[in-house]
Protein backbone atom coordinates (compact mmCIF):
# COMPACT_ATOMS: atom_id res chain seq x y z
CA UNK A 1 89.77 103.47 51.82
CA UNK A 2 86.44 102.43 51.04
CA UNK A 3 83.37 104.75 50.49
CA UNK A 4 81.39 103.96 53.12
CA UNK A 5 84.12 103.52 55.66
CA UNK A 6 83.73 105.49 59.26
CA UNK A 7 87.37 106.77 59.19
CA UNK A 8 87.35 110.13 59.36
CA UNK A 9 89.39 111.95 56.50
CA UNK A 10 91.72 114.88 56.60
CA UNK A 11 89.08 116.68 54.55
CA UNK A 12 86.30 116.60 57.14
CA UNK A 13 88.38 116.89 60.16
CA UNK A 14 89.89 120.49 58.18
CA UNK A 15 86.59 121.95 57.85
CA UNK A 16 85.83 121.15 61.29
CA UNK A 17 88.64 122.65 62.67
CA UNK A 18 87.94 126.27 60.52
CA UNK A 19 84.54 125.77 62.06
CA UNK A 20 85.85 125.67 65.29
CA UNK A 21 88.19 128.82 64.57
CA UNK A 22 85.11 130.61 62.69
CA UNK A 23 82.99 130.00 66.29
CA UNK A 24 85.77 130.96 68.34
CA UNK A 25 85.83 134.50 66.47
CA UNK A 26 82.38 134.41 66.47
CA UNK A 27 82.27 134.50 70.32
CA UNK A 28 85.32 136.52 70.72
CA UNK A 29 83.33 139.26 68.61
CA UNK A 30 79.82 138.89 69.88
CA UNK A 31 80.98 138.62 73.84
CA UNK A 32 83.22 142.59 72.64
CA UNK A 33 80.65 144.31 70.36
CA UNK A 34 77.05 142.82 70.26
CA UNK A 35 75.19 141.42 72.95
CA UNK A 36 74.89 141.82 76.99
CA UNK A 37 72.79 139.70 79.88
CA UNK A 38 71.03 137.05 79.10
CA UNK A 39 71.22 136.50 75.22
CA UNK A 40 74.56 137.20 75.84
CA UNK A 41 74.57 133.93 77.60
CA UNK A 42 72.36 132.05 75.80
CA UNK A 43 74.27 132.59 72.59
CA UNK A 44 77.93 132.04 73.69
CA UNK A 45 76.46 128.56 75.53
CA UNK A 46 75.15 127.74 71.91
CA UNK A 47 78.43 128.33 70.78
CA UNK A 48 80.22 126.75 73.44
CA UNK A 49 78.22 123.57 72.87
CA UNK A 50 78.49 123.21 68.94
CA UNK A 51 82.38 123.36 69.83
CA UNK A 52 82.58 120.90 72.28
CA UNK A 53 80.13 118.58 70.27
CA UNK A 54 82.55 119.24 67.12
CA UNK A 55 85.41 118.51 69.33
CA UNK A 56 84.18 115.11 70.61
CA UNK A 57 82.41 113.48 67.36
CA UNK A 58 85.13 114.61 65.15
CA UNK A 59 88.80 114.89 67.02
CA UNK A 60 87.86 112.70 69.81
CA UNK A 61 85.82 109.93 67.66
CA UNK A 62 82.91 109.81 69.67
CA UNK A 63 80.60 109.52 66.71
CA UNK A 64 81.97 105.79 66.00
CA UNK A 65 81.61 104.87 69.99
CA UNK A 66 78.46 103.23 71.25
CA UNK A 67 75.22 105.58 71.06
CA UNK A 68 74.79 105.32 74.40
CA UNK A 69 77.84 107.47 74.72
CA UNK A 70 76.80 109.95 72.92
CA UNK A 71 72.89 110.44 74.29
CA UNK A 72 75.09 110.25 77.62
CA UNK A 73 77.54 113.39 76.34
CA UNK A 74 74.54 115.37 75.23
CA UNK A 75 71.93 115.14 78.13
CA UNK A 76 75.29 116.03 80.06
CA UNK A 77 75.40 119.05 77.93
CA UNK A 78 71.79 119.97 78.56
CA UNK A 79 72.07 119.82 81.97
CA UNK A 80 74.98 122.05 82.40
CA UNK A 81 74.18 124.41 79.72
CA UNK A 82 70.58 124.83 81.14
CA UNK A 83 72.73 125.19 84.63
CA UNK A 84 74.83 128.16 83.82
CA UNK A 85 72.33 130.12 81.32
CA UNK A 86 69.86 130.05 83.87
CA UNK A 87 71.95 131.38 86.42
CA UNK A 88 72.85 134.48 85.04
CA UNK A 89 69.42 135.34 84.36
């Protein structure tokens, strides 16, 4: 495979999926022990988005789709994570 090729390898797609499990925890933790109300929120929507955005530009390949696409997915994001944090507040 060449160097500069946009496959992604088994290396990268690893780390992003024990960055995904590290997040998960993360939330699992922070939603049980830490935080309540609104920075509750705020922080598990930050979490919630990374994962999703891992999810679709690594496992889903939406990095190598047109950029459209991808301003698309994240003003989507904005809009619904600006949705739900602001309505438990």
């Amino acid at each position: 495979m060449p160097k500069n090729s946009k496959r992604t390898t088994t290396k990268t797609i690893t780390i992003v999926w024990f960055l995904l499990m590290t997040l998960t925890v993360a939330s699992f933790y922070l939603s049980e022990n830490q935080f309540s109300g609104f920075s509750l929120a705020v922080v598990l929507m930050a979490i919630t988005v990374a994962k999703f955005m891992s999810v679709s530009l690594w496992f889903m390949e939406l990095k190598q789709a047109h950029p459209v696409w991808s301003l698309a997915l994240v003003m989507l994001l904005t809009v619904f994570s600006a949705l739900i944090i602001f309505s438990t507040g």
